[in-house]
C-alpha atoms as a PDB file:
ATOM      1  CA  UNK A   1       5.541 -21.068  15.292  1.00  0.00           C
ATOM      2  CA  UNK A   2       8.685 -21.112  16.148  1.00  0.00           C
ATOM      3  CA  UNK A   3      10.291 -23.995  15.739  1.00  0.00           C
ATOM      4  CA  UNK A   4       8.583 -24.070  12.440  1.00  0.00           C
ATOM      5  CA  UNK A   5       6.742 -27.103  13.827  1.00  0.00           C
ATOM      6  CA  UNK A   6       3.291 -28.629  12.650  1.00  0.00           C
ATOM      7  CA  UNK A   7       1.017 -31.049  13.666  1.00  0.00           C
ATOM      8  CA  UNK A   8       2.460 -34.064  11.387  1.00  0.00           C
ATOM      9  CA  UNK A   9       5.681 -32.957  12.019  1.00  0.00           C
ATOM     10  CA  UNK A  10       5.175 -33.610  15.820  1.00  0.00           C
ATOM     11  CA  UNK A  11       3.261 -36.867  14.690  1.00  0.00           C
ATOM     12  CA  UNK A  12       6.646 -38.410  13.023  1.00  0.00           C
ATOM     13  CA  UNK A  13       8.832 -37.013  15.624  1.00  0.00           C
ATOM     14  CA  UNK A  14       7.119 -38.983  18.716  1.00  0.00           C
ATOM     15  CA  UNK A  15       7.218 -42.168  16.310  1.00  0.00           C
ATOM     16  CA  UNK A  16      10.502 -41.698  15.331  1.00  0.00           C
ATOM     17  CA  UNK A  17      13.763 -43.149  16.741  1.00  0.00           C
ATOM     18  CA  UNK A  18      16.406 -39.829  16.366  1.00  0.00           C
ATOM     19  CA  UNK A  19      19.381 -42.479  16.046  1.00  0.00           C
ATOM     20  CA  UNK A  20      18.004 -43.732  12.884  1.00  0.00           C
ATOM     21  CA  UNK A  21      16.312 -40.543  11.199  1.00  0.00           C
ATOM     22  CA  UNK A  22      17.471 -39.106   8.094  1.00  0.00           C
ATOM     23  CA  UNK A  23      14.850 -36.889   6.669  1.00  0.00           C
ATOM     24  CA  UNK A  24      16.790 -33.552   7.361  1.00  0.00           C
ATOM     25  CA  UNK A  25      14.611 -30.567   8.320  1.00  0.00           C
ATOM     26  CA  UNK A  26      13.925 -27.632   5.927  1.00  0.00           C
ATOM     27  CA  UNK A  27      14.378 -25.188   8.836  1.00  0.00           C
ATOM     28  CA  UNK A  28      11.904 -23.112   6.357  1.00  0.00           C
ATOM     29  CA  UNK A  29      10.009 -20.668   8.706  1.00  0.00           C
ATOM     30  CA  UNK A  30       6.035 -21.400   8.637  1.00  0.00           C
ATOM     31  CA  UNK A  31       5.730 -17.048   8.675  1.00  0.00           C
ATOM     32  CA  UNK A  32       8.824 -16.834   6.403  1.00  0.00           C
ATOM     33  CA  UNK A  33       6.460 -19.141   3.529  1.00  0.00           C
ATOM     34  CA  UNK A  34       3.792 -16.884   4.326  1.00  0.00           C
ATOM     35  CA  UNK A  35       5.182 -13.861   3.838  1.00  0.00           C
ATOM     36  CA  UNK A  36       6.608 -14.992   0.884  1.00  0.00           C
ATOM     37  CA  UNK A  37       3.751 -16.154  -0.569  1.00  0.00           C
ATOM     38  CA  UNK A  38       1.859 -12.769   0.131  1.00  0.00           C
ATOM     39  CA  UNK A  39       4.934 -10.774  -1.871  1.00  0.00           C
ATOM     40  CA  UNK A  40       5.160 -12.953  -4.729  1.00  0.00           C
ATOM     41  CA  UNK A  41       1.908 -14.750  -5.304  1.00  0.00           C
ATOM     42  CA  UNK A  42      -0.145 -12.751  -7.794  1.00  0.00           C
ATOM     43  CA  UNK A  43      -3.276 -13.957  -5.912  1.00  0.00           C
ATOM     44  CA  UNK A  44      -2.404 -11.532  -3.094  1.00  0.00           C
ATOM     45  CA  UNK A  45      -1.218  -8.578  -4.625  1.00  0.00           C
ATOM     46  CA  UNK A  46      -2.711  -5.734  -5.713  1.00  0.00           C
ATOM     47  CA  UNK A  47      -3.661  -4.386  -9.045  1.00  0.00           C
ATOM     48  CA  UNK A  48      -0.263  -3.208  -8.713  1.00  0.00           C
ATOM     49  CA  UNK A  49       2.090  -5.835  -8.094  1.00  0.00           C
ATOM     50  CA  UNK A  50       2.344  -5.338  -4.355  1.00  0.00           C
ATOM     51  CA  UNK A  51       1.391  -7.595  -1.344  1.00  0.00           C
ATOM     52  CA  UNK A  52      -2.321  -6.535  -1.279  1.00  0.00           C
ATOM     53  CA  UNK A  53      -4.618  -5.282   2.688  1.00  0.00           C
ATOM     54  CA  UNK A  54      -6.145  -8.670   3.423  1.00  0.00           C
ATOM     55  CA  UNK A  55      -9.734  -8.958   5.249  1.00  0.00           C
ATOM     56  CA  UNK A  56      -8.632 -11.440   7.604  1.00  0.00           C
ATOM     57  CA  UNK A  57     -11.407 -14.201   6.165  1.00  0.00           C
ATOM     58  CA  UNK A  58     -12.166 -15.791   3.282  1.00  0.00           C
ATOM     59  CA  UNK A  59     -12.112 -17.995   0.720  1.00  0.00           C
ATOM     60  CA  UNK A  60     -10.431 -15.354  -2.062  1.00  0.00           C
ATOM     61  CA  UNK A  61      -7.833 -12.944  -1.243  1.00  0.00           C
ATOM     62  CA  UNK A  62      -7.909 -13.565   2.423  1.00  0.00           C
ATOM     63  CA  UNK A  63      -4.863 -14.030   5.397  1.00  0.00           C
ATOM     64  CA  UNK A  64      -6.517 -17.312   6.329  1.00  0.00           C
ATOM     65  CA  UNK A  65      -6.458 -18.623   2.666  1.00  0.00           C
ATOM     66  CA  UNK A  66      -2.682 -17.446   2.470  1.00  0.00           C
ATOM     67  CA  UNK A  67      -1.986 -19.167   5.151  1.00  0.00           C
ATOM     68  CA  UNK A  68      -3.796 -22.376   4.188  1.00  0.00           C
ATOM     69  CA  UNK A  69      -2.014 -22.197   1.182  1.00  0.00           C
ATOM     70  CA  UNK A  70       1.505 -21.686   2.307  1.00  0.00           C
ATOM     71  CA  UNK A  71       1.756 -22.506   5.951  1.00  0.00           C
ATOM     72  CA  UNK A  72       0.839 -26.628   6.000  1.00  0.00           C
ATOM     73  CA  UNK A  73      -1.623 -26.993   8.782  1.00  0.00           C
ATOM     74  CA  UNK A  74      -0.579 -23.902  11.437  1.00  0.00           C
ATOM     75  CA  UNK A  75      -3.425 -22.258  12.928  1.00  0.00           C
ATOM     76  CA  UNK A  76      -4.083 -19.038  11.481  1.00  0.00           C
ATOM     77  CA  UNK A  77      -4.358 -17.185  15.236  1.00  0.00           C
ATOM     78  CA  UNK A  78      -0.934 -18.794  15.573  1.00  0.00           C
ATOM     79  CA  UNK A  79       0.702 -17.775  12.587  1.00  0.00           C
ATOM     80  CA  UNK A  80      -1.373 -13.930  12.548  1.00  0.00           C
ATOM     81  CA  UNK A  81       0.265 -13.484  16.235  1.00  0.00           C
ATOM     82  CA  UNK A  82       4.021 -14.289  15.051  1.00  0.00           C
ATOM     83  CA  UNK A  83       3.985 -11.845  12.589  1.00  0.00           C
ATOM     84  CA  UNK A  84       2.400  -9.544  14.591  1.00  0.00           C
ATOM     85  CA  UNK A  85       5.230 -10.132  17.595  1.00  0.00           C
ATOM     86  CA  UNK A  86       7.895  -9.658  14.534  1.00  0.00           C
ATOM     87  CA  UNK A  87       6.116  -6.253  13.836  1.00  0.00           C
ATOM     88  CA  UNK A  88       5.927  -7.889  10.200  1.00  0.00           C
ATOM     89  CA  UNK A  89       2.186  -7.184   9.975  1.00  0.00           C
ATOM     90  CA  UNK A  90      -0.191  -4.577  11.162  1.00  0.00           C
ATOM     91  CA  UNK A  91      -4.012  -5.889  11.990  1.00  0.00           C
ATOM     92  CA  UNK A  92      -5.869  -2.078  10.330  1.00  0.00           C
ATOM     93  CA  UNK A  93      -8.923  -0.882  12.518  1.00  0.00           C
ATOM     94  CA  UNK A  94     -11.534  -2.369  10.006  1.00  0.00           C
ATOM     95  CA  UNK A  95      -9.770  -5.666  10.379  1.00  0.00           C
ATOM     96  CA  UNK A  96      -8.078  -6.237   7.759  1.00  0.00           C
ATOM     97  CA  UNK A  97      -4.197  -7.269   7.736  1.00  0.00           C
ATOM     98  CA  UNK A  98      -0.950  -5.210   5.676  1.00  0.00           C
ATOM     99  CA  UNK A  99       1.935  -6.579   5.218  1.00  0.00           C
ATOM    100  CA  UNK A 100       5.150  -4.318   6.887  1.00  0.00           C
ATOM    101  CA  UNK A 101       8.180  -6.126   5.691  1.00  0.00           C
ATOM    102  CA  UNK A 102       9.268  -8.559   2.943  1.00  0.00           C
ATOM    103  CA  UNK A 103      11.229 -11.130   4.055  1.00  0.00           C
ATOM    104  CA  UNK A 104      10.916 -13.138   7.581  1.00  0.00           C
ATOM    105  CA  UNK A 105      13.498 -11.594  10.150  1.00  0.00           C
ATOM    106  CA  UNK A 106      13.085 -12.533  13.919  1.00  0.00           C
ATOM    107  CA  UNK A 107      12.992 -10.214  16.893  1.00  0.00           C
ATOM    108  CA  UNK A 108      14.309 -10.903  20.449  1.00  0.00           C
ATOM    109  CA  UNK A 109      14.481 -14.621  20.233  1.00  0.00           C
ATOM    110  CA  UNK A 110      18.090 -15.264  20.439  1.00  0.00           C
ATOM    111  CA  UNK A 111      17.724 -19.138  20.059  1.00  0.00           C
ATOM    112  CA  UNK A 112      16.182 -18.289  16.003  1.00  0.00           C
ATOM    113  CA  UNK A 113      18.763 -15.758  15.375  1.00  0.00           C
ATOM    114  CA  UNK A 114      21.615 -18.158  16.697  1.00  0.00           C
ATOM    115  CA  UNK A 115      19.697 -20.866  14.013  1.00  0.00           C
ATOM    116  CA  UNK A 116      19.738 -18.605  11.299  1.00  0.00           C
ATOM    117  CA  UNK A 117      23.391 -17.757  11.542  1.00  0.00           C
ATOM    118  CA  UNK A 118      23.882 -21.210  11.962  1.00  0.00           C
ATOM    119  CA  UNK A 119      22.713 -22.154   8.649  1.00  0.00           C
ATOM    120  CA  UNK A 120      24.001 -19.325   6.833  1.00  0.00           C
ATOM    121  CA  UNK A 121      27.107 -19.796   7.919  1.00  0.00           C
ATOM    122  CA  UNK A 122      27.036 -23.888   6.988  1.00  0.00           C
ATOM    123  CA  UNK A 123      25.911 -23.024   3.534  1.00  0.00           C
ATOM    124  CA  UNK A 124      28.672 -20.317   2.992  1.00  0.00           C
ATOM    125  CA  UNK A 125      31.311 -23.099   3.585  1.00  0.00           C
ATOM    126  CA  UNK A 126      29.716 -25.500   1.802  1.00  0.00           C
ATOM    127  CA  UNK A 127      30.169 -23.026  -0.827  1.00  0.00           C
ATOM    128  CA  UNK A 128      33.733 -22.612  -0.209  1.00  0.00           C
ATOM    129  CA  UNK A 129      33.933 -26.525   0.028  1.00  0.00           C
ATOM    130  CA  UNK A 130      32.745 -27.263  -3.267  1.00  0.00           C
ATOM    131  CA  UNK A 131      34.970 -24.332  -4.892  1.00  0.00           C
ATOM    132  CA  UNK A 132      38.104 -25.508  -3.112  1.00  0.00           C
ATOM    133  CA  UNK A 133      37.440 -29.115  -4.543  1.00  0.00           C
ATOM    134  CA  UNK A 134      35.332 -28.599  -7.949  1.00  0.00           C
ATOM    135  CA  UNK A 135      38.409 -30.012 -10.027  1.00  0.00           C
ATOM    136  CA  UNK A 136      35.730 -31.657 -12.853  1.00  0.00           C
ATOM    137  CA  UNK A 137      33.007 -29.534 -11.292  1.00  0.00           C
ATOM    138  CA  UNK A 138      31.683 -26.111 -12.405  1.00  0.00           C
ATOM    139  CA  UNK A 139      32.186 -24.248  -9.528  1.00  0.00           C
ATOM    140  CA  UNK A 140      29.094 -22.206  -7.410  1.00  0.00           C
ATOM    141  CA  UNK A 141      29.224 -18.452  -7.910  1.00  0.00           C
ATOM    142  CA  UNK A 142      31.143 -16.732  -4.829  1.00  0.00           C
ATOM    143  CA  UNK A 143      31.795 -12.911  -5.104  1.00  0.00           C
ATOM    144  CA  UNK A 144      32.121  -9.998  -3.205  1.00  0.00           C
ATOM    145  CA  UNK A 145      32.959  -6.151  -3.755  1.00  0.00           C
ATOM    146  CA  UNK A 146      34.811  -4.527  -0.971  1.00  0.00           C
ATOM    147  CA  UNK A 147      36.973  -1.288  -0.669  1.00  0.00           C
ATOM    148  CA  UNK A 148      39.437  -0.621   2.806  1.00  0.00           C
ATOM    149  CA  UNK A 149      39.707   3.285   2.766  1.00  0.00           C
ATOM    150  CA  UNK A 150      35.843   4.434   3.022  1.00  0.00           C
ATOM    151  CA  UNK A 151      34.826   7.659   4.796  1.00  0.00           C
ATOM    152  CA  UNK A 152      32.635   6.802   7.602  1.00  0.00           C
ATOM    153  CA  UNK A 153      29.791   9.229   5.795  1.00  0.00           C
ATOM    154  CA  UNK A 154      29.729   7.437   2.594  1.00  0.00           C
ATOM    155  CA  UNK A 155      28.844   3.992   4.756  1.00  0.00           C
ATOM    156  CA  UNK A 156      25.098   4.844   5.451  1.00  0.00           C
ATOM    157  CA  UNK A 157      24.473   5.446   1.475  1.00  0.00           C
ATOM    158  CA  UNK A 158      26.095   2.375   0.838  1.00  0.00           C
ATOM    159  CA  UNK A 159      23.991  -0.068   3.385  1.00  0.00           C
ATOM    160  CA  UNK A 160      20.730   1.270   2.161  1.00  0.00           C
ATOM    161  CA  UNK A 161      21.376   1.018  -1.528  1.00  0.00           C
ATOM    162  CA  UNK A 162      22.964  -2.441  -1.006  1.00  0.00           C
ATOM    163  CA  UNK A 163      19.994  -3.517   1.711  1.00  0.00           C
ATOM    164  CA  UNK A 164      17.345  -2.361  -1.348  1.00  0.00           C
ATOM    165  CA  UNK A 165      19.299  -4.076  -4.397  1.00  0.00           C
ATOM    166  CA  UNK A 166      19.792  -6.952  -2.458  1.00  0.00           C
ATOM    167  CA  UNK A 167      15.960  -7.440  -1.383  1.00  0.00           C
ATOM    168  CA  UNK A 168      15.069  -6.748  -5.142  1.00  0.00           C
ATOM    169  CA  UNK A 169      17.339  -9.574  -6.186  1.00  0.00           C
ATOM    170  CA  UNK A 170      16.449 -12.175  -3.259  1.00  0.00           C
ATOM    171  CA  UNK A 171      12.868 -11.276  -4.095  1.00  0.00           C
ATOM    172  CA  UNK A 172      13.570 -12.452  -8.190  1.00  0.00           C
ATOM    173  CA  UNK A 173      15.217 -15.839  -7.456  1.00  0.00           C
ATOM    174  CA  UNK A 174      12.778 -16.115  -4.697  1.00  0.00           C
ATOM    175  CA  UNK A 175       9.742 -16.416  -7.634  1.00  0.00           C
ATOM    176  CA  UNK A 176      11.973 -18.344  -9.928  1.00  0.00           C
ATOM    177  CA  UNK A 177      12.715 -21.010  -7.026  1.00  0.00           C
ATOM    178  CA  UNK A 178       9.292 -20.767  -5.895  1.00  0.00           C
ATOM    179  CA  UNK A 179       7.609 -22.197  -9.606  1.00  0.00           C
ATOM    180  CA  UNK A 180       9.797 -24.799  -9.451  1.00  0.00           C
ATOM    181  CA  UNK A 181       9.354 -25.871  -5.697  1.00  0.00           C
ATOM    182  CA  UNK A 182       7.093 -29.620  -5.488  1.00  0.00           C
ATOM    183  CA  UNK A 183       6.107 -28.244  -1.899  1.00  0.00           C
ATOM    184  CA  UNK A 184       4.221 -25.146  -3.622  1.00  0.00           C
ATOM    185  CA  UNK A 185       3.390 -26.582  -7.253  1.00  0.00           C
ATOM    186  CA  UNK A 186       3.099 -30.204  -7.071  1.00  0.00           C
ATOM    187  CA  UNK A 187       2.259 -30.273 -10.654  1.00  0.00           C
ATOM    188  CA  UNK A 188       6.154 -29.616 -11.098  1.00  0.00           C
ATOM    189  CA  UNK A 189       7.862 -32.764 -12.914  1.00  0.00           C
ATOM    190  CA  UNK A 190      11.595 -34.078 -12.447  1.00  0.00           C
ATOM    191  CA  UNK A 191      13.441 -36.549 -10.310  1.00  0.00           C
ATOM    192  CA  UNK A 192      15.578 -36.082  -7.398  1.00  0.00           C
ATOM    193  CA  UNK A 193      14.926 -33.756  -4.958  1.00  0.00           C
ATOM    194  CA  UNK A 194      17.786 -30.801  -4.332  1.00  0.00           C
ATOM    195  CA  UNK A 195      18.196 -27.829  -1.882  1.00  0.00           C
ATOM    196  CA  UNK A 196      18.860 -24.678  -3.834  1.00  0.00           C
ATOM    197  CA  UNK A 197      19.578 -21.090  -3.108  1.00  0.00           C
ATOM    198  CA  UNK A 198      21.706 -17.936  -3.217  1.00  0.00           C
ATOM    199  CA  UNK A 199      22.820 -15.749   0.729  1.00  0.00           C
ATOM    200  CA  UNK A 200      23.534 -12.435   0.037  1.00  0.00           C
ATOM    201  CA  UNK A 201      25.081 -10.955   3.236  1.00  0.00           C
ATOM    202  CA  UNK A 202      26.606  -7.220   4.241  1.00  0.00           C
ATOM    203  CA  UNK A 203      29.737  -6.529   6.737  1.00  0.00           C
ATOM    204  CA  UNK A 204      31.740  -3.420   7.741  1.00  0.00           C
ATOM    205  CA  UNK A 205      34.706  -3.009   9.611  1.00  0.00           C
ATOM    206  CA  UNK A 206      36.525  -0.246  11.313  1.00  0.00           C
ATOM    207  CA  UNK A 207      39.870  -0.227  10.498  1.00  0.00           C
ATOM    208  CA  UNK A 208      41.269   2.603  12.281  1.00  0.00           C
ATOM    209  CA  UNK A 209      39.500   1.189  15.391  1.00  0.00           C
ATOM    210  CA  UNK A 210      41.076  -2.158  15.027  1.00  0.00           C
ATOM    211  CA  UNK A 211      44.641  -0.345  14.337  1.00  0.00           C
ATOM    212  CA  UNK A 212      44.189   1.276  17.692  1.00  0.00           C
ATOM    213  CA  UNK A 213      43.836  -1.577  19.482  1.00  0.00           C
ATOM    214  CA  UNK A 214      46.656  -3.329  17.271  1.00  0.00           C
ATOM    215  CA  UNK A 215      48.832  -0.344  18.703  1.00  0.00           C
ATOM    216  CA  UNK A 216      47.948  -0.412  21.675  1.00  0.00           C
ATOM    217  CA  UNK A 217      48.526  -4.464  22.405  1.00  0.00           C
ATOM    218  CA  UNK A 218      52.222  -3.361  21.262  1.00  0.00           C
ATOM    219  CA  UNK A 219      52.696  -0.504  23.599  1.00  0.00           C
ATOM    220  CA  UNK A 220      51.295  -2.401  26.500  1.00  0.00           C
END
């Protein structure tokens, strides 16, 4: 579950020689699929749009068909006990399975969190990459809004609103991306095959901290 690992995958891995493989990994979380299948597949919501209590079996609105569906081959157990260990899930006394959260983050596995950042990081200067060279290219939308004289009270406000707005929009593109992804609907026609997405990402900084220490260098 971790390494986001199935049985084929292991399969071409063992056959492979690593000097001469190109196929680059998704590094798509098997419980990050699942849990996005469960918030934006109208199969397993609720009468009103929201991820719906699952009985844990079944061939309808079940866990173990959501994760046949959107998990490859991953045991259910396997899959069921990751998102319990993320505290993503919670397994109700009659059985059946809620979901907590809506997007995959890790807990206390530094080695995940270290990939994550990783790969954020990579596709935020890619970003820059393409903008600092798109001379007969449109370039990729890069924004941010940020303010340097803040009250320390007003931050709290801010990080929830922008935590909420920011789900609500990941979860959008997320269904957009999602009809058009061959791994999900095969039926889905075109040639080539691209990676596509959009990072939304928060930081805060305190200044009068960091002009403390700038003062302090001096006087030392």
């Amino acid at each position: 579950m971790i390494t986001g690992l199935n049985r084929k995958d292991v399969t071409r891995l063992k056959q492979i020689n690593i000097h001469q493989d190109q196929d680059p990994s998704s590094g798509f979380n098997r419980a990050g699929r699942v849990i996005g299948g469960w918030v934006r597949d109208k199969a397993y919501n609720d009468k009103d749009g929201s991820p719906a209590v699952l009985p844990l079996e079944g061939e309808g609105q079940s866990f173990t068909a959501l994760v046949k569906q959107y998990s490859g081959d991953m045991p259910v157990r396997a899959v069921l006990d990751e998102l319990l260990r993320i505290e993503a899930v919670r397994k109700n006394d009659d059985g059946t399975i809620s979901l907590l959260v809506k997007a995959y983050i890790p807990k206390n596995v530094d080695t995940e969190k270290i990939f994550i950042l990783g790969d954020d990081g990579a596709d935020l200067i890619s970003t820059i990459d393409h903008n600092l060279d798109a001379q007969n290219r449109p370039p990729f939308f890069q924004r941010k809004v940020v303010y340097d004289n803040v009250p320390v009270e007003s931050i709290e406000n801010f990080r929830t609103i922008s935590g909420v707005s920011g789900q609500q929009l990941l979860e959008k593109l997320d269904e957009l991306l999602a009809a058009n992804d061959r791994d999900i609907n095969p039926a889905v026609k075109g040639s080539g095959r691209m990676r596509v997405g959009m990072g939304i990402y928060y930081f805060e900084e305190d200044l009068d901290v960091n002009k403390s220490e700038d003062q302090n260098k001096k006087e030392g």
